[in-house]
PDB file of N, CA and C in Angstrom:
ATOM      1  N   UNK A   1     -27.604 -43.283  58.630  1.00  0.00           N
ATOM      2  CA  UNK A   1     -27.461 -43.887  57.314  1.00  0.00           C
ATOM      3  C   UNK A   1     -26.570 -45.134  57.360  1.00  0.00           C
ATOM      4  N   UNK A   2     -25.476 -44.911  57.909  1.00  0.00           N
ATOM      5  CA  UNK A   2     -24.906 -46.372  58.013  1.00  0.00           C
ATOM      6  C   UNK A   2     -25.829 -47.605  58.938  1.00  0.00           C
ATOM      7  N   UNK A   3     -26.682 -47.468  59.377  1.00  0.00           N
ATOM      8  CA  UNK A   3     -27.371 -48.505  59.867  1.00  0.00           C
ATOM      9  C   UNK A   3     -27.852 -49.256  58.789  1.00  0.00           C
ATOM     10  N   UNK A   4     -28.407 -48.368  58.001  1.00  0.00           N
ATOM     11  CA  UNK A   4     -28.960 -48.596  56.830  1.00  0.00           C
ATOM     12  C   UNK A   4     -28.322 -49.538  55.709  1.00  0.00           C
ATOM     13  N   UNK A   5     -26.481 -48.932  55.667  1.00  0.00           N
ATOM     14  CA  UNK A   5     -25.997 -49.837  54.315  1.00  0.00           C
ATOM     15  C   UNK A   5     -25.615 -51.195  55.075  1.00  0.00           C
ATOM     16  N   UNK A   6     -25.238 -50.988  56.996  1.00  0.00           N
ATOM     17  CA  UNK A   6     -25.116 -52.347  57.839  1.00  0.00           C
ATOM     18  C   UNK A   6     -25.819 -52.934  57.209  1.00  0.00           C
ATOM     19  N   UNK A   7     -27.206 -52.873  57.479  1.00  0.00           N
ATOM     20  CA  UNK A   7     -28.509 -54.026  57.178  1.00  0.00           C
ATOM     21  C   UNK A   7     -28.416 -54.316  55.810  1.00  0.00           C
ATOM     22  N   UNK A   8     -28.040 -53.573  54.926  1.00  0.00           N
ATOM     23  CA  UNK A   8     -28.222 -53.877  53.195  1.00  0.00           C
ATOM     24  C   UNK A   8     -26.957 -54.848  52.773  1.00  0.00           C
ATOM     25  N   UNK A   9     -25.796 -54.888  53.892  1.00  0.00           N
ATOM     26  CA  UNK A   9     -24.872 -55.230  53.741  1.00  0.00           C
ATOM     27  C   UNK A   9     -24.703 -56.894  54.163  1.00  0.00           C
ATOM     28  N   UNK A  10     -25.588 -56.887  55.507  1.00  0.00           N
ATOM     29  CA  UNK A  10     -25.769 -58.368  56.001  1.00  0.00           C
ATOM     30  C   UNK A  10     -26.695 -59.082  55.278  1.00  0.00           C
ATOM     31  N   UNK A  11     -27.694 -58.625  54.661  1.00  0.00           N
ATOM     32  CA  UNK A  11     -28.667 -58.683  53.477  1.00  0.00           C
ATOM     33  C   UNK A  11     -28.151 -59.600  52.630  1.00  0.00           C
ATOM     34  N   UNK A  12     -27.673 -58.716  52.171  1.00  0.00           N
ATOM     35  CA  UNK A  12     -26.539 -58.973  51.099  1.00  0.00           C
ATOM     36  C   UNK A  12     -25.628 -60.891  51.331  1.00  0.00           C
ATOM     37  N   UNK A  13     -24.919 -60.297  52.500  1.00  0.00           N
ATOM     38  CA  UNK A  13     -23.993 -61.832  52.635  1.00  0.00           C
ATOM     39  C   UNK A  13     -24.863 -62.741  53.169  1.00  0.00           C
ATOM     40  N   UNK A  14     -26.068 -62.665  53.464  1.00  0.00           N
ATOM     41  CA  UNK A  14     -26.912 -63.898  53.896  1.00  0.00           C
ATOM     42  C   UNK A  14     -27.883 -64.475  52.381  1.00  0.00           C
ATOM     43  N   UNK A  15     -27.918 -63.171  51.246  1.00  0.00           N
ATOM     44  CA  UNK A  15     -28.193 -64.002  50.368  1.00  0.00           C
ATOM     45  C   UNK A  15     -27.314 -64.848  49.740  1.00  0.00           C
ATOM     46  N   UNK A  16     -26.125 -64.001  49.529  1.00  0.00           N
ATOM     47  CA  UNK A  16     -24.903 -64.849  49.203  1.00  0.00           C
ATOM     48  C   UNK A  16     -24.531 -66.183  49.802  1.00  0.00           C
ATOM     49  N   UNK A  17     -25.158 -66.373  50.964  1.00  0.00           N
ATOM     50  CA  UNK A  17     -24.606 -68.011  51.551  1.00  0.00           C
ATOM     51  C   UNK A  17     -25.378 -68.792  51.076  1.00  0.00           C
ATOM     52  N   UNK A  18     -27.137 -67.811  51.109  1.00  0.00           N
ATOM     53  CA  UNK A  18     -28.016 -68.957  50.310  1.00  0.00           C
ATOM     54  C   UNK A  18     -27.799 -69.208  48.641  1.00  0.00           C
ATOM     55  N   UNK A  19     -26.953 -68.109  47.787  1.00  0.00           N
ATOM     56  CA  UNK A  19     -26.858 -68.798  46.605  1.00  0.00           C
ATOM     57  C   UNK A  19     -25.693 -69.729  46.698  1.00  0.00           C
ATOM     58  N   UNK A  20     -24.815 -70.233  47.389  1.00  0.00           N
ATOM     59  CA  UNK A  20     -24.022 -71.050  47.422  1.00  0.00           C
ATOM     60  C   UNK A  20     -24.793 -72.316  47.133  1.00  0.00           C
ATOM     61  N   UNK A  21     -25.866 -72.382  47.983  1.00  0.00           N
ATOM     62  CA  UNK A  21     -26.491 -73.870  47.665  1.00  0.00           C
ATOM     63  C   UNK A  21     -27.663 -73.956  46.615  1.00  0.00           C
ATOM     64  N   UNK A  22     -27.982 -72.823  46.672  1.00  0.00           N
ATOM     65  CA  UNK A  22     -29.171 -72.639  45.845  1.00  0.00           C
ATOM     66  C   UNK A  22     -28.692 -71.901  44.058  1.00  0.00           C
ATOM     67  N   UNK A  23     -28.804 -72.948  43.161  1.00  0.00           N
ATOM     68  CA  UNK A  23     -27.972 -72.504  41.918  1.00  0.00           C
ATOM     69  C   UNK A  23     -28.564 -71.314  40.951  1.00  0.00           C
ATOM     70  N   UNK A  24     -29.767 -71.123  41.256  1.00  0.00           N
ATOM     71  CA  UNK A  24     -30.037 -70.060  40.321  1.00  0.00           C
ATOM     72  C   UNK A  24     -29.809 -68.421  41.131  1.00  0.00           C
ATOM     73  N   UNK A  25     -29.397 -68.682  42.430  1.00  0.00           N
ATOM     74  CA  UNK A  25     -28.880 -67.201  42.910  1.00  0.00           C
ATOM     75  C   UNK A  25     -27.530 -67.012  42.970  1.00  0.00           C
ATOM     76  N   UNK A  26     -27.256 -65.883  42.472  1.00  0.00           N
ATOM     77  CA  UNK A  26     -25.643 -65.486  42.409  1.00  0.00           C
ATOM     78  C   UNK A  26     -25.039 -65.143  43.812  1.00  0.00           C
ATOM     79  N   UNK A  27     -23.620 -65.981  43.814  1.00  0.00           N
ATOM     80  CA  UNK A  27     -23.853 -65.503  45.075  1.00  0.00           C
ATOM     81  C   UNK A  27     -22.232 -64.494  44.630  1.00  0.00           C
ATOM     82  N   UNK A  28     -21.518 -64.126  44.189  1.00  0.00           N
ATOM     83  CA  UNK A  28     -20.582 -63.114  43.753  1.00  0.00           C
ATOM     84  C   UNK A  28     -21.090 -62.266  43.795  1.00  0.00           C
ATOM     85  N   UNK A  29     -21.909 -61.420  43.076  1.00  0.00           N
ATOM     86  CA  UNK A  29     -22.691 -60.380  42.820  1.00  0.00           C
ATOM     87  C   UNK A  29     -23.439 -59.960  43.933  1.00  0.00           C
ATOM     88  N   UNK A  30     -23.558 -60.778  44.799  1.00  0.00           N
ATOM     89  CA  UNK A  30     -24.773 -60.115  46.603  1.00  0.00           C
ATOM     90  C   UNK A  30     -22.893 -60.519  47.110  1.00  0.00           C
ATOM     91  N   UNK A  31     -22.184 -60.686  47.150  1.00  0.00           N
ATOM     92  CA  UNK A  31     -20.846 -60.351  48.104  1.00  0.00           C
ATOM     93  C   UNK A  31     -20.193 -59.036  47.491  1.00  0.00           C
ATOM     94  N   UNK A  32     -20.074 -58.796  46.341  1.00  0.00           N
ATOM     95  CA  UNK A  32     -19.568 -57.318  46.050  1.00  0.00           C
ATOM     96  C   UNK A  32     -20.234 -56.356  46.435  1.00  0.00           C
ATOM     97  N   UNK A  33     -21.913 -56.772  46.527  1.00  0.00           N
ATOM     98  CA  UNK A  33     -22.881 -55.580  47.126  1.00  0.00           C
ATOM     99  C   UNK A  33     -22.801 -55.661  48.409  1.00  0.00           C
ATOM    100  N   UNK A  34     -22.611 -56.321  49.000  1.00  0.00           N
ATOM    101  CA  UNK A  34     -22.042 -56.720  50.496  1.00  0.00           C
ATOM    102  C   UNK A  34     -20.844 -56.107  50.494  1.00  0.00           C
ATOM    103  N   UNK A  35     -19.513 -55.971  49.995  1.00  0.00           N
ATOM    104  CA  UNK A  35     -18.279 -55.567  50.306  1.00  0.00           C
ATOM    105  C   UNK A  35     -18.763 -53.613  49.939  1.00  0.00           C
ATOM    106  N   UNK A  36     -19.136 -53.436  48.958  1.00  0.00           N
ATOM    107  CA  UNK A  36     -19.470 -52.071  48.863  1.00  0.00           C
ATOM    108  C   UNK A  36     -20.865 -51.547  49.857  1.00  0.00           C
ATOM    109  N   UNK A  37     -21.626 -52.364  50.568  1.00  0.00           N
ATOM    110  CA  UNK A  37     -22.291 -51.534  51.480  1.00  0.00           C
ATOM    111  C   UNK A  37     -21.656 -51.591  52.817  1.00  0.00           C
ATOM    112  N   UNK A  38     -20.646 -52.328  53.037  1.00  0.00           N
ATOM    113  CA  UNK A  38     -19.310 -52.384  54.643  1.00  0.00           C
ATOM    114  C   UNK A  38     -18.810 -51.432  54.022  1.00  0.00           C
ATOM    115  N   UNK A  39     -18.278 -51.026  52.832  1.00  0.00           N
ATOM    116  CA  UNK A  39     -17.393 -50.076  52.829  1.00  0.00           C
ATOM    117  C   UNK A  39     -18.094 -48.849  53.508  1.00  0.00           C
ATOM    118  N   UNK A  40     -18.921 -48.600  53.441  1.00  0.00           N
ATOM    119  CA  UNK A  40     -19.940 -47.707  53.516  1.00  0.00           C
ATOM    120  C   UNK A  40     -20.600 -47.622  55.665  1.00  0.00           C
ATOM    121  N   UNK A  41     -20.387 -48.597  55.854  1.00  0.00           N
ATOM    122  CA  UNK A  41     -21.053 -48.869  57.543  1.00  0.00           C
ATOM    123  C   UNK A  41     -20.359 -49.368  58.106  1.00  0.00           C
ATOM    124  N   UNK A  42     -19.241 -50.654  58.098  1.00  0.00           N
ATOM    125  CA  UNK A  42     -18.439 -51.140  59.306  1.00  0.00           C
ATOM    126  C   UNK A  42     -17.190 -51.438  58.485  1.00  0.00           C
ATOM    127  N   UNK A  43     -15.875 -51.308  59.240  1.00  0.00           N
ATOM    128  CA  UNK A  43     -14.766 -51.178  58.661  1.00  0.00           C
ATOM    129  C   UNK A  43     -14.376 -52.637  58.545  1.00  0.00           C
ATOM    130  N   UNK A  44     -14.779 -53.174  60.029  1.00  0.00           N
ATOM    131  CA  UNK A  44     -14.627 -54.657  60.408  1.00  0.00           C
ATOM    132  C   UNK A  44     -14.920 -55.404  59.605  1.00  0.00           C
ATOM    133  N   UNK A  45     -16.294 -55.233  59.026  1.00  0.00           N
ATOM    134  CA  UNK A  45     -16.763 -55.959  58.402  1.00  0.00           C
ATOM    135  C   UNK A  45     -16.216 -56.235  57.008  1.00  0.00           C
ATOM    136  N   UNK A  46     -16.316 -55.113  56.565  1.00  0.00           N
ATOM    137  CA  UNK A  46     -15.513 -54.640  55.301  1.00  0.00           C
ATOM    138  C   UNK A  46     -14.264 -55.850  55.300  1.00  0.00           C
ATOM    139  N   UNK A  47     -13.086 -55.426  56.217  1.00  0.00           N
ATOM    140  CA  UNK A  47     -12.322 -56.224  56.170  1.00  0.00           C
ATOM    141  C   UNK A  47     -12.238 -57.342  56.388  1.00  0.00           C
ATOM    142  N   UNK A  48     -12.986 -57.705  56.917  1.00  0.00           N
ATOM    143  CA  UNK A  48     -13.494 -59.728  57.412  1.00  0.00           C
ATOM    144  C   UNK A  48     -13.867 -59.875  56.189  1.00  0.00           C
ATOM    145  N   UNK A  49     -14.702 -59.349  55.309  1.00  0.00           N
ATOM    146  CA  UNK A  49     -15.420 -60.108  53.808  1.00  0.00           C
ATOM    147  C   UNK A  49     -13.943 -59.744  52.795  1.00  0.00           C
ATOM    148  N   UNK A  50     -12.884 -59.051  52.749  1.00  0.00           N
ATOM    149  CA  UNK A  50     -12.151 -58.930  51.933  1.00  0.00           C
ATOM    150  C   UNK A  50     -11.299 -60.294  52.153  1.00  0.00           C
ATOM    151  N   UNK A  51     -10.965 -60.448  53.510  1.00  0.00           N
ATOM    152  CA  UNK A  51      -9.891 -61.384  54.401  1.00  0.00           C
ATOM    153  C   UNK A  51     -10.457 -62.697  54.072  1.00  0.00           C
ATOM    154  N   UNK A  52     -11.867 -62.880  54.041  1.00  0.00           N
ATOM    155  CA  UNK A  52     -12.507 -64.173  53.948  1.00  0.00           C
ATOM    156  C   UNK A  52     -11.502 -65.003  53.059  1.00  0.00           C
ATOM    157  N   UNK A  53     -11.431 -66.216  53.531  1.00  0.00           N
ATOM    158  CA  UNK A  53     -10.423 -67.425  52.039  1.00  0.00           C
ATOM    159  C   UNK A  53     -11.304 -67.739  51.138  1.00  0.00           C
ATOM    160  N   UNK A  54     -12.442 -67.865  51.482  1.00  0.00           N
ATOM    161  CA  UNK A  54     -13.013 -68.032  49.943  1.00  0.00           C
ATOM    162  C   UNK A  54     -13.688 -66.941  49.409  1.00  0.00           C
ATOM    163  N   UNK A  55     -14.567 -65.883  50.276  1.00  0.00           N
ATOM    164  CA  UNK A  55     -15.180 -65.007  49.441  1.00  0.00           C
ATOM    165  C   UNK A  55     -14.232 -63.735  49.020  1.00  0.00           C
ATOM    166  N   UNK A  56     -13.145 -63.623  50.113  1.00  0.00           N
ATOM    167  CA  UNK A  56     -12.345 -62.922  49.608  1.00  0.00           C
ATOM    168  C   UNK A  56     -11.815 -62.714  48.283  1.00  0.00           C
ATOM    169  N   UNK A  57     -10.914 -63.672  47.610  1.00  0.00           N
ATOM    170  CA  UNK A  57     -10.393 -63.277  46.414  1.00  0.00           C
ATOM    171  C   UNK A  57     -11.339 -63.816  45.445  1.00  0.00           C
ATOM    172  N   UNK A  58     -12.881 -63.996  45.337  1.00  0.00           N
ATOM    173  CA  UNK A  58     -13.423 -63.551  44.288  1.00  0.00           C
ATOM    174  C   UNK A  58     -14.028 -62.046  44.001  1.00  0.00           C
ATOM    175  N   UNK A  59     -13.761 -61.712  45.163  1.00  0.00           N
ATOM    176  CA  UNK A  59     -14.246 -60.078  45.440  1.00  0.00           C
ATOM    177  C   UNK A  59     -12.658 -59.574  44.824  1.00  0.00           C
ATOM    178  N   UNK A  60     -11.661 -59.624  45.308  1.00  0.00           N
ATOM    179  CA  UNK A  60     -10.583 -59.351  45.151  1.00  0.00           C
ATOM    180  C   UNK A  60      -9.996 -59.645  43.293  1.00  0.00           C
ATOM    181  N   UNK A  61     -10.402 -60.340  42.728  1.00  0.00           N
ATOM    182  CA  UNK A  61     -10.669 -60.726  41.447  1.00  0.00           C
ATOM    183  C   UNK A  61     -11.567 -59.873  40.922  1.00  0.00           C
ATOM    184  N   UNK A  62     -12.578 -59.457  41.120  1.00  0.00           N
ATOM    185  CA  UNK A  62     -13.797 -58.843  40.260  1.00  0.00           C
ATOM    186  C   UNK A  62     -12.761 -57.310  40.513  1.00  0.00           C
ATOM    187  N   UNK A  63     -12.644 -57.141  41.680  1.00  0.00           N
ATOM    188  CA  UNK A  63     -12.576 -55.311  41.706  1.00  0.00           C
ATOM    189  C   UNK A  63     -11.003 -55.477  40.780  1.00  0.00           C
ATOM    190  N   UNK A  64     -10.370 -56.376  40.844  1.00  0.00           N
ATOM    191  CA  UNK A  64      -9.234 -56.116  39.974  1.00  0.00           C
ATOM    192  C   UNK A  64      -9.191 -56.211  38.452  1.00  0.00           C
ATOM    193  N   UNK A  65      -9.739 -56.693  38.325  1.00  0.00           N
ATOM    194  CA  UNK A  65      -9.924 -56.649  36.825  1.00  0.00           C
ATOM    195  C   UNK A  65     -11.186 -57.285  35.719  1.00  0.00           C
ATOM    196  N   UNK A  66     -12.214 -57.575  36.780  1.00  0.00           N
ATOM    197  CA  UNK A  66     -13.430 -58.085  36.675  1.00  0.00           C
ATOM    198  C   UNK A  66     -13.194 -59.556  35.704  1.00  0.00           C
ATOM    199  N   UNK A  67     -12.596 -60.340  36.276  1.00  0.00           N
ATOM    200  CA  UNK A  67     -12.292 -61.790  35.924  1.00  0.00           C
ATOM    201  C   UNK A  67     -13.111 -62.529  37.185  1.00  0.00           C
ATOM    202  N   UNK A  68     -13.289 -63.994  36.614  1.00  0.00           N
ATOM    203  CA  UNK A  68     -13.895 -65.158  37.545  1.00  0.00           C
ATOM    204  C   UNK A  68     -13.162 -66.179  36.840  1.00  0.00           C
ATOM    205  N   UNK A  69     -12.406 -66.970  38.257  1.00  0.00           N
ATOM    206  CA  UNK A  69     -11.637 -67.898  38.374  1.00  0.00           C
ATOM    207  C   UNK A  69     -12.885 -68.844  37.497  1.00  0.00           C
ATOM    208  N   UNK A  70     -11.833 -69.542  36.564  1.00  0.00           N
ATOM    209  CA  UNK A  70     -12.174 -70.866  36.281  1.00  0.00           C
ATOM    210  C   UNK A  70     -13.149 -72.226  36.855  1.00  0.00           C
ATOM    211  N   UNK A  71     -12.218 -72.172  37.822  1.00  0.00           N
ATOM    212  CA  UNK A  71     -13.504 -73.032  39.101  1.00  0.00           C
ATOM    213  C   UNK A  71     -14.196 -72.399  39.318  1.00  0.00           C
ATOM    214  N   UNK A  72     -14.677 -71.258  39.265  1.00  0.00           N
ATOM    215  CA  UNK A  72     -16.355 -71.002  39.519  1.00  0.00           C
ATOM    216  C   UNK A  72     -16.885 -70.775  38.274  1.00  0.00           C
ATOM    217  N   UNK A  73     -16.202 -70.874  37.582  1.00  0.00           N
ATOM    218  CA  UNK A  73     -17.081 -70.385  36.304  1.00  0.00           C
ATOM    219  C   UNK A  73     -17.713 -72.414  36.243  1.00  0.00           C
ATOM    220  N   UNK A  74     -16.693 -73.248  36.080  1.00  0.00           N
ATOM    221  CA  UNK A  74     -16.876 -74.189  36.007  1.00  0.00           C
ATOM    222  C   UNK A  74     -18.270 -74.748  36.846  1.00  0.00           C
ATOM    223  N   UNK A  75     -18.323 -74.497  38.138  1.00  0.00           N
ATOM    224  CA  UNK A  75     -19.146 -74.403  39.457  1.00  0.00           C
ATOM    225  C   UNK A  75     -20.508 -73.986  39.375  1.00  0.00           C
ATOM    226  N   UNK A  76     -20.460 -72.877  38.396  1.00  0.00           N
ATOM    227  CA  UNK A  76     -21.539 -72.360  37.917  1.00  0.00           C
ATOM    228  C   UNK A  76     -22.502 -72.838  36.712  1.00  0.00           C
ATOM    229  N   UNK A  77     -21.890 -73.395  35.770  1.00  0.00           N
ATOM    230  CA  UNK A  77     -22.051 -73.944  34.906  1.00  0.00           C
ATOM    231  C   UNK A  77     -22.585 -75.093  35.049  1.00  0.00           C
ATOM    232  N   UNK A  78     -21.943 -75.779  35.740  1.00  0.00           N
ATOM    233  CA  UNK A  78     -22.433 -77.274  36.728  1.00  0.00           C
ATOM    234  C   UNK A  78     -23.944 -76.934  37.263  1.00  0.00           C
ATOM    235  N   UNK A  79     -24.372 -75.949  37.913  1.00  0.00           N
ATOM    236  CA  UNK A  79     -25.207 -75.404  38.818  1.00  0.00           C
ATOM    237  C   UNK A  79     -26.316 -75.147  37.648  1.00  0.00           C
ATOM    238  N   UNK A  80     -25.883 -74.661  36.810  1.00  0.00           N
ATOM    239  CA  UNK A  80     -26.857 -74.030  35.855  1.00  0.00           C
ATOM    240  C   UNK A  80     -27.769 -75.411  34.880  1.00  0.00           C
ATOM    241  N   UNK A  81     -26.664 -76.354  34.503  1.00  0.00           N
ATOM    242  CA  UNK A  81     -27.194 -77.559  33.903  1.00  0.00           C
ATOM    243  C   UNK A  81     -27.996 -78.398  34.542  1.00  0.00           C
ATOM    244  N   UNK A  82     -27.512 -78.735  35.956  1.00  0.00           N
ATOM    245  CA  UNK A  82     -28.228 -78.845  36.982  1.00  0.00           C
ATOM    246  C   UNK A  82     -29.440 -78.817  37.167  1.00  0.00           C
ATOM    247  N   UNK A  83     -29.728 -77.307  37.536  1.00  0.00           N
ATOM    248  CA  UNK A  83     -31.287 -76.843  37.530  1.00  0.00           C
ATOM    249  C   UNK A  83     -31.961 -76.753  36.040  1.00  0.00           C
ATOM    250  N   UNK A  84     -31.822 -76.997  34.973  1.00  0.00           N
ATOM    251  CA  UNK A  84     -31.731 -76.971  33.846  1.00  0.00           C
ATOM    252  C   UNK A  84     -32.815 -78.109  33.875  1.00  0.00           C
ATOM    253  N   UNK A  85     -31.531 -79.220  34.148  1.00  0.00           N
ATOM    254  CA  UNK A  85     -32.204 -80.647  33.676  1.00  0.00           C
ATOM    255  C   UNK A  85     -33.264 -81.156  34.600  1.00  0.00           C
ATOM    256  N   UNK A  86     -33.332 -80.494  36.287  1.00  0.00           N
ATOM    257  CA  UNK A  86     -34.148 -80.777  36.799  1.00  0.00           C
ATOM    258  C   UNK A  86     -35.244 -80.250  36.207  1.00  0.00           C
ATOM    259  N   UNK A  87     -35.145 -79.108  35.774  1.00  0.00           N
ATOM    260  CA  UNK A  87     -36.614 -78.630  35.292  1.00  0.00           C
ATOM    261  C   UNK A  87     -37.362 -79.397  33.910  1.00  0.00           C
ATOM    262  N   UNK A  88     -36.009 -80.015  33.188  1.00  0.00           N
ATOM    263  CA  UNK A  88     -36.952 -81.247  32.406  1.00  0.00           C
ATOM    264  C   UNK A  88     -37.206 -82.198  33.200  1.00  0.00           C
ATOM    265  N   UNK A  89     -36.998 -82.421  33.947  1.00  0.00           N
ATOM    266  CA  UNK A  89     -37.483 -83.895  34.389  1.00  0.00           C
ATOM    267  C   UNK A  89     -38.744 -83.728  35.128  1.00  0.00           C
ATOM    268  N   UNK A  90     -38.536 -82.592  35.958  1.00  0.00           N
ATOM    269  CA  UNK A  90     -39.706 -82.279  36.524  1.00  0.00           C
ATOM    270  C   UNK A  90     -41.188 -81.989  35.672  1.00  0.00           C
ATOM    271  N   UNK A  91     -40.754 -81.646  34.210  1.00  0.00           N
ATOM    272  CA  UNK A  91     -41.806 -81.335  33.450  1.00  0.00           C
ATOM    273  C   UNK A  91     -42.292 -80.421  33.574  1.00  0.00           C
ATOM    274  N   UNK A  92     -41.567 -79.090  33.677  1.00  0.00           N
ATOM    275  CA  UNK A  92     -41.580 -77.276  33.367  1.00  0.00           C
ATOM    276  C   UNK A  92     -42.186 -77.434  31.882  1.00  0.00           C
ATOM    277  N   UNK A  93     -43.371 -76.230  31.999  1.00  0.00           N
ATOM    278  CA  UNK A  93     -44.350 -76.201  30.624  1.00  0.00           C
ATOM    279  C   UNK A  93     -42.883 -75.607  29.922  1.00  0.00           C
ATOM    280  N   UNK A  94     -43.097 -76.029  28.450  1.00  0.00           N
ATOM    281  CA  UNK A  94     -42.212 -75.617  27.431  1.00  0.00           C
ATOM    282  C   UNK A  94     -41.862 -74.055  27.758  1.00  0.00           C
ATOM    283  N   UNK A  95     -42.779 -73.566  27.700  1.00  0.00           N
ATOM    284  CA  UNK A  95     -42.809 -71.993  27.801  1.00  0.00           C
ATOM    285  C   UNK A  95     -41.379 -71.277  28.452  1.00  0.00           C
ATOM    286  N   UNK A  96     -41.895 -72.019  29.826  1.00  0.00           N
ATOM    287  CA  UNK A  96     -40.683 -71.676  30.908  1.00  0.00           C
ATOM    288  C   UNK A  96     -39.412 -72.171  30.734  1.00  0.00           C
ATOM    289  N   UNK A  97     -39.553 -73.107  30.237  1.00  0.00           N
ATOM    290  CA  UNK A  97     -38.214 -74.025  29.392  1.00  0.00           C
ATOM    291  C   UNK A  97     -37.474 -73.219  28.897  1.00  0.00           C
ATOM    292  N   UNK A  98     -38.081 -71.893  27.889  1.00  0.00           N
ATOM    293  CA  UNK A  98     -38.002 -71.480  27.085  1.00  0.00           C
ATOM    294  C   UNK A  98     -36.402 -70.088  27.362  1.00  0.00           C
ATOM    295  N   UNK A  99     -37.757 -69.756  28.364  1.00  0.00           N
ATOM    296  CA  UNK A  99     -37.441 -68.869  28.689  1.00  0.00           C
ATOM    297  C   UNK A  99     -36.122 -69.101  29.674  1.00  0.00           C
ATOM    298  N   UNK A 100     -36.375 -70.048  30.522  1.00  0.00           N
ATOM    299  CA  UNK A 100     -35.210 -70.369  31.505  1.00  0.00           C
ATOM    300  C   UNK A 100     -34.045 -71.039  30.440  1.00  0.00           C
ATOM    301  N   UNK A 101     -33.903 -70.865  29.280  1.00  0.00           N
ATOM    302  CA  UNK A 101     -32.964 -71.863  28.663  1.00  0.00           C
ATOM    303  C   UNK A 101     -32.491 -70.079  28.111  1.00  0.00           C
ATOM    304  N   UNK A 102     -32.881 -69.571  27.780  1.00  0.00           N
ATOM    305  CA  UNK A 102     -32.555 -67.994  27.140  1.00  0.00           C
ATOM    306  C   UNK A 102     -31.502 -67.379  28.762  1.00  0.00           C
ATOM    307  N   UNK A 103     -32.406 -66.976  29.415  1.00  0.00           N
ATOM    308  CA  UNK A 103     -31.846 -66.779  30.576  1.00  0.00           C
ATOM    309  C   UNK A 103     -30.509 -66.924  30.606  1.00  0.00           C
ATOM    310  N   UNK A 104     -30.964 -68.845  31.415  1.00  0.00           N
ATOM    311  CA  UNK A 104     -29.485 -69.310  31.466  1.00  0.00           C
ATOM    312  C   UNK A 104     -28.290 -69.405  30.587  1.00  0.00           C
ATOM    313  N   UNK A 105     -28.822 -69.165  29.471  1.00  0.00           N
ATOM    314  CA  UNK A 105     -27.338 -69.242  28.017  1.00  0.00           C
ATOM    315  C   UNK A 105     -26.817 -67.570  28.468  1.00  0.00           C
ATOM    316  N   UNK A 106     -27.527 -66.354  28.427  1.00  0.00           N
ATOM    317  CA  UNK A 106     -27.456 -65.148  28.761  1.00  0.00           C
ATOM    318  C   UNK A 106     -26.497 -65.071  29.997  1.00  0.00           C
ATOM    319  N   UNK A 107     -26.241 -65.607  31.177  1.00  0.00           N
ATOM    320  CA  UNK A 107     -25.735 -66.132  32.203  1.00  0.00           C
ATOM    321  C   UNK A 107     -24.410 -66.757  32.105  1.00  0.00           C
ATOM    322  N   UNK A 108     -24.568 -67.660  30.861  1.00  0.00           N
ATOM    323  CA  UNK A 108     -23.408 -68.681  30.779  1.00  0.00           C
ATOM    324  C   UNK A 108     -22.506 -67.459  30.143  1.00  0.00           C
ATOM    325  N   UNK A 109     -23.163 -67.311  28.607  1.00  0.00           N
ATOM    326  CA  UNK A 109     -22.577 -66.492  28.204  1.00  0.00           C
ATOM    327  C   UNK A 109     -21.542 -65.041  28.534  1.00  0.00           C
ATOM    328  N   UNK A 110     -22.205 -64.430  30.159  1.00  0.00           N
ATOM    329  CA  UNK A 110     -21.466 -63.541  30.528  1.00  0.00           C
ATOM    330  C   UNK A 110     -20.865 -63.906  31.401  1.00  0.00           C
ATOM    331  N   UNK A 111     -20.509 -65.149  32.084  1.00  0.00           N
ATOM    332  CA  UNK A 111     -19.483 -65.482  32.876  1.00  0.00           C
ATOM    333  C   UNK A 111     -18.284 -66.192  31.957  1.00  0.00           C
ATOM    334  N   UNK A 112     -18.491 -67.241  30.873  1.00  0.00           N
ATOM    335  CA  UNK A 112     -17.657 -67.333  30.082  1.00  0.00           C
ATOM    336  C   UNK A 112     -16.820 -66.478  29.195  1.00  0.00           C
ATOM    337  N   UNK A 113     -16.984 -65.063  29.367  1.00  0.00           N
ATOM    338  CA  UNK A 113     -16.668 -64.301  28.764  1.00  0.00           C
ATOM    339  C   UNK A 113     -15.959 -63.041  29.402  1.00  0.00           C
ATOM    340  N   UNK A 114     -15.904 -63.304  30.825  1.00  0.00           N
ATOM    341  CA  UNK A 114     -14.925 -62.539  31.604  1.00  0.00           C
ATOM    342  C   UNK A 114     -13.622 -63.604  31.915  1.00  0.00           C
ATOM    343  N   UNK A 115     -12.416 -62.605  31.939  1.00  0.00           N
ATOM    344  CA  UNK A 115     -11.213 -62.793  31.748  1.00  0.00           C
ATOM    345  C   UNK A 115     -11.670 -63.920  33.335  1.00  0.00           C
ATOM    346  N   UNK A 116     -10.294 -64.965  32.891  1.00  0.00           N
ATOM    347  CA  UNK A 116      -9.826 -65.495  33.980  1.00  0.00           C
ATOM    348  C   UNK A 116      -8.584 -64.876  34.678  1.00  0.00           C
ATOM    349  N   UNK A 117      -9.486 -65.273  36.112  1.00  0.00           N
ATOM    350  CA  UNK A 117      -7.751 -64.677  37.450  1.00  0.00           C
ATOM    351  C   UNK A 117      -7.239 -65.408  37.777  1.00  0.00           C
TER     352      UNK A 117
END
């Protein structure tokens, strides 16, 4: 079984590197599922993703009191308008507009609304 949460775990932090660049994937949310499937399969690992300088204390932030630093909220927000406006320019049928504008407010809305650390 721990092979199992290993692989769900590297899973995990390799999507997380790709939402770094890529704005509509979270990448907080695949590192906490990453820190809770090491807890689970490698200790090392576990502790390398806690130790990390940057992914560390947003993990270290969420399990403490489920806050997101300012700069990422900011970061995110940036990211979100971003792909937003590309999708007008690109000329996304209204529809999807629609829907990706619901979404993303849904998004904004629950990161603006956790405490800052």
């Amino acid at each position: 079984m721990r092979i199992i949460w290993l692989i769900c775990g590297l899973s995990c932090v390799a999507l997380a590197l790709i939402g770094v660049v890529l704005p509509l994937l979270p990448t907080v949310p695949f590192l906490l599922l990453a820190a809770f499937c090491f807890a689970r399969s490698s200790e090392r690992l576990h502790d390398w993703l806690l130790a990390h300088k940057t992914f560390g204390p947003m993990i270290e932030d969420w399990n403490s009191n489920g806050a997101i630093r300012p700069s990422a909220k900011r970061a995110a927000t940036l990211s979100i308008v971003l792909v937003f406006g590309i999708s007008l320019v690109v000329g996304v049928k209204t529809t999807v507009l629609v829907i990706q504008m619901v979404v993303l407010s849904a998004v904004l809305f629950f990161i603006w609304t956790r405490p800052n650390s």
